[in-house]
Protein backbone atom coordinates (compact mmCIF):
# COMPACT_ATOMS: atom_id res chain seq x y z
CA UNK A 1 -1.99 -25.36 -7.77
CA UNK A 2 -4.54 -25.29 -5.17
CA UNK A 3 -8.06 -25.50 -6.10
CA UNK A 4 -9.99 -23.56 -3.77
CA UNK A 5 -13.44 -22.53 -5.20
CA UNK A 6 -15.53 -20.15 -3.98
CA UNK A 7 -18.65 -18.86 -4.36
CA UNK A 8 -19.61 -14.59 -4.93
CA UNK A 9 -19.67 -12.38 -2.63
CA UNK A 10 -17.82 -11.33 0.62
CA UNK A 11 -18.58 -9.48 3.72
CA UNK A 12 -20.06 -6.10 2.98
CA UNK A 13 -18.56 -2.83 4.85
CA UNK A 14 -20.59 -0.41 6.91
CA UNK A 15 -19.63 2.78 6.49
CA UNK A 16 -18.35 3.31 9.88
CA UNK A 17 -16.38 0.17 8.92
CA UNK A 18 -15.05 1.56 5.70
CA UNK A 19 -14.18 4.76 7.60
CA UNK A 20 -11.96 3.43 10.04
CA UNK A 21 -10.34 1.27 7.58
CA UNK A 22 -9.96 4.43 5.59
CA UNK A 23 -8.35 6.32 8.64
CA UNK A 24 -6.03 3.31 9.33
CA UNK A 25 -4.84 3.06 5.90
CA UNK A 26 -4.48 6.84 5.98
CA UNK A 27 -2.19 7.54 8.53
CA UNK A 28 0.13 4.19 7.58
CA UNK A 29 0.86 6.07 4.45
CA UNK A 30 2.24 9.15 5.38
CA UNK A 31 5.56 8.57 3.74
CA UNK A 32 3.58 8.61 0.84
CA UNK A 33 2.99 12.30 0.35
CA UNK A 34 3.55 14.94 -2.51
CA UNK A 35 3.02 15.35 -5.82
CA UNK A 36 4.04 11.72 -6.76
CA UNK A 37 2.71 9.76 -3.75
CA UNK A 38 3.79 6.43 -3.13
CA UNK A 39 6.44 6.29 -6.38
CA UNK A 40 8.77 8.19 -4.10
CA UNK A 41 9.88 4.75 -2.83
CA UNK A 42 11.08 4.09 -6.28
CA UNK A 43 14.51 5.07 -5.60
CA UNK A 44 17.31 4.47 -8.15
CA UNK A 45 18.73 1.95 -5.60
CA UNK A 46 15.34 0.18 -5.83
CA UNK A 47 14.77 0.78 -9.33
CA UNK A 48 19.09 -0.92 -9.63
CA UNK A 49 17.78 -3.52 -7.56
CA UNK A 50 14.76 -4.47 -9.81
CA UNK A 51 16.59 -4.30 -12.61
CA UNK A 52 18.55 -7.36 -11.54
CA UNK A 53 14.87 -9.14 -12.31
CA UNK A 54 16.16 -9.50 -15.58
CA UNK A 55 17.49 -12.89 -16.32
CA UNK A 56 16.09 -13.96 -20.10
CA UNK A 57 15.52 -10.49 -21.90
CA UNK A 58 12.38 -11.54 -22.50
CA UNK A 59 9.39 -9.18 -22.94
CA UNK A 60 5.72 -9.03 -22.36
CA UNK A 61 3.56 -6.20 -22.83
CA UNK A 62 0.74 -5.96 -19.76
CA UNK A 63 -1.72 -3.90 -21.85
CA UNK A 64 -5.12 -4.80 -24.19
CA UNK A 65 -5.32 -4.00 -27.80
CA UNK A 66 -7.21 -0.79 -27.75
CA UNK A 67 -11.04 -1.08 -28.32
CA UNK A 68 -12.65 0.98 -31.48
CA UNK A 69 -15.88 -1.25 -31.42
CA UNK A 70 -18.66 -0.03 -28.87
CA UNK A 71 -20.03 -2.34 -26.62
CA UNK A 72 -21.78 -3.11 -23.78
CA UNK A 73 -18.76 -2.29 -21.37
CA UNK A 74 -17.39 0.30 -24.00
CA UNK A 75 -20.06 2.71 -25.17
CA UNK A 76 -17.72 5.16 -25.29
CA UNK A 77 -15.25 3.49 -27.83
CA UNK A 78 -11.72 5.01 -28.81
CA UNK A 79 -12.23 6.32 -32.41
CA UNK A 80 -9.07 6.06 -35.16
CA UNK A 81 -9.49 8.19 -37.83
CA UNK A 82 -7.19 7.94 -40.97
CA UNK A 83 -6.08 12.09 -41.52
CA UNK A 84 -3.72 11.12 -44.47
CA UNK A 85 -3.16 7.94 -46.93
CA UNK A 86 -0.77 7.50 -50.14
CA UNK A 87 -2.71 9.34 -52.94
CA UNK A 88 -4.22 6.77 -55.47
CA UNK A 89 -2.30 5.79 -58.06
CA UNK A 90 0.86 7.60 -56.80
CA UNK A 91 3.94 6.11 -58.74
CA UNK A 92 6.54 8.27 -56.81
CA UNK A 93 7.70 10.66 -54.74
CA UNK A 94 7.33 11.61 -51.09
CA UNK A 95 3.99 10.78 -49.18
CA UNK A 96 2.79 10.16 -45.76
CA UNK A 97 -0.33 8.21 -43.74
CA UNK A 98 -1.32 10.22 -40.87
CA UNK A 99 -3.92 9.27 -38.15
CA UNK A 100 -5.47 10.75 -35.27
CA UNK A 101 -6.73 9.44 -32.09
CA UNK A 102 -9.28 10.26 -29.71
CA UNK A 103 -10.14 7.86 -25.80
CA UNK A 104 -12.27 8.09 -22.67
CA UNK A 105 -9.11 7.51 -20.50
CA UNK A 106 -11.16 5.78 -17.61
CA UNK A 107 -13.94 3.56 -19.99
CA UNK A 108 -13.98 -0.07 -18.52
CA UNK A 109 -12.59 -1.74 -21.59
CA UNK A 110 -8.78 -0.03 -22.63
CA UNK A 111 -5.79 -0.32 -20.32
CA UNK A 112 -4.75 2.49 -18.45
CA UNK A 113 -3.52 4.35 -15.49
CA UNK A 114 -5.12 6.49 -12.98
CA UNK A 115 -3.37 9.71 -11.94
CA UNK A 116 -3.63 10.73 -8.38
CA UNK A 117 -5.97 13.75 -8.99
CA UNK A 118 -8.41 10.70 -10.40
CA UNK A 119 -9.91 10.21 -6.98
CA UNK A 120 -12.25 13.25 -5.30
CA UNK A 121 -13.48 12.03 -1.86
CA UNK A 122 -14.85 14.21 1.07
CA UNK A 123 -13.84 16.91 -1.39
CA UNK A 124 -10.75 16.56 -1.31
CA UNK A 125 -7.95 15.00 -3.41
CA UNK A 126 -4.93 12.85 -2.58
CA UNK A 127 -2.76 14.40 0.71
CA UNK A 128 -5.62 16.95 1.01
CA UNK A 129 -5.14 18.79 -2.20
CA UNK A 130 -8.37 20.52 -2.56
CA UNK A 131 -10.81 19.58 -5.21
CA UNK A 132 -10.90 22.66 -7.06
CA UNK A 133 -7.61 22.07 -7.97
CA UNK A 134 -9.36 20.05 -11.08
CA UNK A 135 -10.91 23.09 -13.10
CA UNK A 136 -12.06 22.52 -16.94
CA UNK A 137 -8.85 23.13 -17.92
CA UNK A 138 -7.38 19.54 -16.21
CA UNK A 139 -5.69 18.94 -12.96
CA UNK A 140 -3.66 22.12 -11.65
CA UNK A 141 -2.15 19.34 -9.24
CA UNK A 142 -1.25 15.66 -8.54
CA UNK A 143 -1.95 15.11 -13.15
CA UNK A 144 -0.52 11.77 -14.46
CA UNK A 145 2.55 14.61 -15.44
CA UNK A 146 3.88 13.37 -11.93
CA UNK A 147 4.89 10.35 -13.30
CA UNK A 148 6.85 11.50 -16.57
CA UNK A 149 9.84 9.96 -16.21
CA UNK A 150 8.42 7.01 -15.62
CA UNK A 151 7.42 4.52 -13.35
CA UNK A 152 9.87 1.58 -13.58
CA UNK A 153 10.15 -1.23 -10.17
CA UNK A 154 9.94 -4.79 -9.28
CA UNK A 155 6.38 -6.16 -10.54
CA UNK A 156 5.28 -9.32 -8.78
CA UNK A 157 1.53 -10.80 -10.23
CA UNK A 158 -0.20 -12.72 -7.71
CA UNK A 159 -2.80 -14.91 -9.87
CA UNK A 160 -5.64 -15.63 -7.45
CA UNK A 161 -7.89 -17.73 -10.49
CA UNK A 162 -4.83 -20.07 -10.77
CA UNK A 163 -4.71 -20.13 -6.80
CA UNK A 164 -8.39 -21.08 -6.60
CA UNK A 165 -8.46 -24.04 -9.99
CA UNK A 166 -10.85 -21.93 -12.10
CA UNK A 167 -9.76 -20.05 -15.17
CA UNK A 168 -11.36 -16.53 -13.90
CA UNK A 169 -13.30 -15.22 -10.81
CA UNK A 170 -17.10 -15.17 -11.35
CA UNK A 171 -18.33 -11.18 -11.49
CA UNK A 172 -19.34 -9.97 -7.88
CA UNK A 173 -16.72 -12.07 -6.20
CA UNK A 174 -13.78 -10.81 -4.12
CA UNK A 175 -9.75 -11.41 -3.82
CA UNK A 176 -9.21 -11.10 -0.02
CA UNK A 177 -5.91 -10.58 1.56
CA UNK A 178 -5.78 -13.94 2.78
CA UNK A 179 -6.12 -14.77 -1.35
CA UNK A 180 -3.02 -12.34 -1.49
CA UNK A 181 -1.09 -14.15 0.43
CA UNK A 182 -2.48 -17.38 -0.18
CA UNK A 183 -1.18 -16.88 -3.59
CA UNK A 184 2.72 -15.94 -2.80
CA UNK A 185 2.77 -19.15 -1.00
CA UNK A 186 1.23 -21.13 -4.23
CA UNK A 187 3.22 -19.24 -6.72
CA UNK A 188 6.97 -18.90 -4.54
CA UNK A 189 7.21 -15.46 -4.67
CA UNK A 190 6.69 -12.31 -1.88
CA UNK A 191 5.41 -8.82 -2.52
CA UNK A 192 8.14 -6.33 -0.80
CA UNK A 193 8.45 -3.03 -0.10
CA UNK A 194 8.61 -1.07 -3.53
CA UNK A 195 6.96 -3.38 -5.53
CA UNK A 196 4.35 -3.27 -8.21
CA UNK A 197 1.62 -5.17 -7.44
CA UNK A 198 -0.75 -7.06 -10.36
CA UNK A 199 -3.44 -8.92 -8.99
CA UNK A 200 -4.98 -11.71 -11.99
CA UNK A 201 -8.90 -12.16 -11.53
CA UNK A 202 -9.25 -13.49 -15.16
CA UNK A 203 -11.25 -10.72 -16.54
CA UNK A 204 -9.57 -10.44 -19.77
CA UNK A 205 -10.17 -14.32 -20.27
CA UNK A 206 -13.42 -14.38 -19.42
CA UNK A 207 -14.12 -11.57 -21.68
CA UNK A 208 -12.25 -13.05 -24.50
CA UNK A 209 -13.99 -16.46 -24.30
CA UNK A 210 -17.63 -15.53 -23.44
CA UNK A 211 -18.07 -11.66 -24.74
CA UNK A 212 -18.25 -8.29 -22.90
CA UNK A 213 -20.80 -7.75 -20.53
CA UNK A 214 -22.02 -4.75 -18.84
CA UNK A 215 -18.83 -4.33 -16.55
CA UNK A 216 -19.84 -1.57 -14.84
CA UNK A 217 -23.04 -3.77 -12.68
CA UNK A 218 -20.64 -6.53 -12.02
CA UNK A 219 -17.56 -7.41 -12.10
CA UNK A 220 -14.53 -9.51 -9.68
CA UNK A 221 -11.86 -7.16 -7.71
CA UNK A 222 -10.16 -6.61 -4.36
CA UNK A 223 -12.03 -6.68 -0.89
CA UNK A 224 -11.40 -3.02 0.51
CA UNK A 225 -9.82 -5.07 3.30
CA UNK A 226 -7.37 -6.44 0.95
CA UNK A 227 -5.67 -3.13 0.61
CA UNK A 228 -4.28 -3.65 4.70
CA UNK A 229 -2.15 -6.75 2.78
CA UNK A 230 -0.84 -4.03 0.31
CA UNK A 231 0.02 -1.21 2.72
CA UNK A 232 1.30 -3.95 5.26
CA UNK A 233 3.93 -4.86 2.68
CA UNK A 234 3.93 -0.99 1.33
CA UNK A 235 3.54 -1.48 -2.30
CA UNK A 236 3.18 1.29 -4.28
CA UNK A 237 1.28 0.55 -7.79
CA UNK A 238 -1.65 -1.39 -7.95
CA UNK A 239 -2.60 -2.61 -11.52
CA UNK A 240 -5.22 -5.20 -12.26
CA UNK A 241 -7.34 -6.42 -15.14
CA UNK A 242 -10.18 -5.47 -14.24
CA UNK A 243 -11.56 -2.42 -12.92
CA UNK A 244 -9.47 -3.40 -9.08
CA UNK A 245 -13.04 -2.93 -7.54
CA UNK A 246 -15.63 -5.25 -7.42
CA UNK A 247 -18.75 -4.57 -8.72
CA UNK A 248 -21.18 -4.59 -6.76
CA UNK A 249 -19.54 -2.27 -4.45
CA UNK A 250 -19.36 -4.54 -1.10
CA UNK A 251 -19.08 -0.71 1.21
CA UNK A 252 -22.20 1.11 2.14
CA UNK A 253 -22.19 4.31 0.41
CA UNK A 254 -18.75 4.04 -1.41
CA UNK A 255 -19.21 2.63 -5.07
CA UNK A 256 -15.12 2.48 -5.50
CA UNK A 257 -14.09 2.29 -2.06
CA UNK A 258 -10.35 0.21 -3.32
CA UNK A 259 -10.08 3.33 -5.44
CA UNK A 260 -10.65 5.81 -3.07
CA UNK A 261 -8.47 3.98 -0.55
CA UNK A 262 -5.36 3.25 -3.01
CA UNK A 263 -5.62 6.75 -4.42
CA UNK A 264 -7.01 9.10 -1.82
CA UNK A 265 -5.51 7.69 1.41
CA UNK A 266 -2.50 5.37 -0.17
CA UNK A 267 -1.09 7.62 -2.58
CA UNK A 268 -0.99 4.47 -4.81
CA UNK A 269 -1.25 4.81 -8.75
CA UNK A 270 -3.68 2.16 -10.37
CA UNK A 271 -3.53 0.51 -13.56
CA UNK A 272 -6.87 -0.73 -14.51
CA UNK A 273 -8.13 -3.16 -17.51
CA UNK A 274 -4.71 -4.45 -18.30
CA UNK A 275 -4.04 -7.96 -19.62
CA UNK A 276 -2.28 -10.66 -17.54
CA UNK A 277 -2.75 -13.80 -20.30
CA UNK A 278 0.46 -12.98 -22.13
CA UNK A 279 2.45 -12.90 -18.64
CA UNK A 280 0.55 -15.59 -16.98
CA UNK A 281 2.42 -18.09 -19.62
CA UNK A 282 5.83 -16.55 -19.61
CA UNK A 283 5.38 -16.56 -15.88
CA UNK A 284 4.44 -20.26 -15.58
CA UNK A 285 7.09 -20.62 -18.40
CA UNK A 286 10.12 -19.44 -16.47
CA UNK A 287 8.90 -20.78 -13.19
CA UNK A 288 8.68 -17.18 -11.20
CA UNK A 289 6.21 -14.33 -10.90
CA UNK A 290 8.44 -11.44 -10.49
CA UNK A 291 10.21 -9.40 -12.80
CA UNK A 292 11.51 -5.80 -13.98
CA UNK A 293 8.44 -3.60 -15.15
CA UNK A 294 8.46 -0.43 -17.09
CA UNK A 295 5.35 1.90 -16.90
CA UNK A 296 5.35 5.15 -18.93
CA UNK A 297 2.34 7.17 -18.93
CA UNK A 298 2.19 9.59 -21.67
CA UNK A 299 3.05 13.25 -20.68
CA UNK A 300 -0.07 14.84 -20.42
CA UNK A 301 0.49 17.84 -17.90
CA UNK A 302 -3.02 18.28 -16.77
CA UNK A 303 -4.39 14.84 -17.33
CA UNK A 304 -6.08 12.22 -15.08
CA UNK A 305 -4.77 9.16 -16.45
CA UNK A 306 -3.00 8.79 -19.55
CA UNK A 307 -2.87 5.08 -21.89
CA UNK A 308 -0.67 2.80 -21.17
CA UNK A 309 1.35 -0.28 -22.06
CA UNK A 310 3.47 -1.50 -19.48
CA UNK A 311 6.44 -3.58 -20.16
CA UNK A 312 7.25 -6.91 -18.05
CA UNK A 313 10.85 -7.51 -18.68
CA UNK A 314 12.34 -11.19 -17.46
């Protein structure tokens, strides 16, 4: 392990900076167009390929436990509401316990992924898909529905708290893409074309062992410079737990600017809040930080973003 503390913040981006990164990023991407963006490089040769990941069978879900408790990074909680339970004092016959479900998909405290048509910048959507493609109804275009058969690749986690000797990133502080690949060096593993990326900044931990905070005034993510290490090595899901930005926003007039440049100009889906605790150990366990990873969104035709509970398999 190589303990490399460091203290908050990183170089902030003008926007003339954050535009020509943008641009850059932009036109490296253009094999990433269409309805499902970057997944088309999730070919069934790649997808055969990851699938030789698998060496112990073991499993490890990615995803939180769903939050029904408000809070100060949740004051929009999911709500569970029983609909049906056995009668009282039933003795026989047939019965059934029924429940329904309600979620602000994109809240800063439940696991889940963002659908292409998440992002509106400059008015426009993902590959130029204009904005009024999103109506009351939902998405007429680029909906979490492109990725309903699922999203299954190589996932490698880079863990940049374990890289650095502290057990999370501070709020406000930044992984770099020198952290990136600081980290495949300290962990033996390299991030390939294809892959699914998870980048570990210990939010989950920190949240655990000292309490929610108000998440959406600070919180650790990616540099928007970071996202040259991703398209560099063309990855095509980002997932993270936390929020993948950084909070304060370090770009001048762009309060998600890794959003807007993994969604809008990448074509990447992201997976934001998950959980990386669970993994961390069966990664450290098994000596290696890659492994098969199954991502199904639920079919929601119009949706944003959808729940989800990815699957590490080893």
């Amino acid at each position: 392990m190589v303990t490399r503390p460091r203290p908050a913040g990183a170089p902030t981006l003008t926007a003339r900076e954050f535009a020509a990164l943008y641009r850059r990023l932009l036109a490296g991407a253009a094999w990433a167009g269409g309805e499902r963006g970057a997944l088309v490089a999730l070919t069934p040769a790649r997808v055969l390929a990851a699938s030789r990941e698998v060496r112990t069978g073991r499993t490890v879900t990615l995803a939180a436990r769903v939050e029904t408790s408000s809070g100060p990074d949740n004051p929009e909680p999911a709500k569970h509401k029983m609909k049906g339970t056995p009668k009282s004092g039933a003795s026989g016959g047939l019965d059934f316990a029924m429940d329904r479900f309600a979620m602000n998909v994109h809240g800063d405290a439940d696991s889940h992924i963002d659908a292409l048509c998440h992002v509106i910048y400059d008015g426009t959507l993902h590959g130029g898909v204009a904005a009024s493609s999103v109506t009351a109804d939902g998405a007429t275009a680029l909906s979490v529905e492109a990725a309903r058969d699922g999203i299954v690749g190589r996932g490698v986690l880079l863990d940049v708290p374990r890289l650095r000797g502290v057990p999370w990133l501070e709020p406000g502080d930044h992984v770099t893409a020198e952290d990136l690949a600081a980290a495949e060096t300290a962990q033996g593993v390299r991030v390939g074309e294809g892959d699914l990326l998870f980048v570990r900044v210990g939010h989950r931990r920190r949240r655990t062992e000292l309490g929610a905070w108000h998440t959406a005034e600070s919180r650790a993510g990616l540099h928007p410079s970071a996202l040259e290490f991703l398209a560099d090595r063309r990855v095509v899901v980002l997932g993270g737990d936390g929020n993948n930005d950084t909070a304060p926003s370090s770009t001048e007039g762009v309060d998600f600017p890794v959003h807007v440049l993994a969604i809008h100009a990448m074509g990447l889906h992201l997976l934001d809040y998950l959980q990386f605790e669970d993994l961390t150990r069966a990664c450290e366990a098994e000596g290696r930080w890659s492994f098969l990873c199954v991502i199904a969104p639920l079919r929601l035709p119009h949706a944003t973003g959808s729940p989800v509970n990815p699957i590490a398999v080893l």
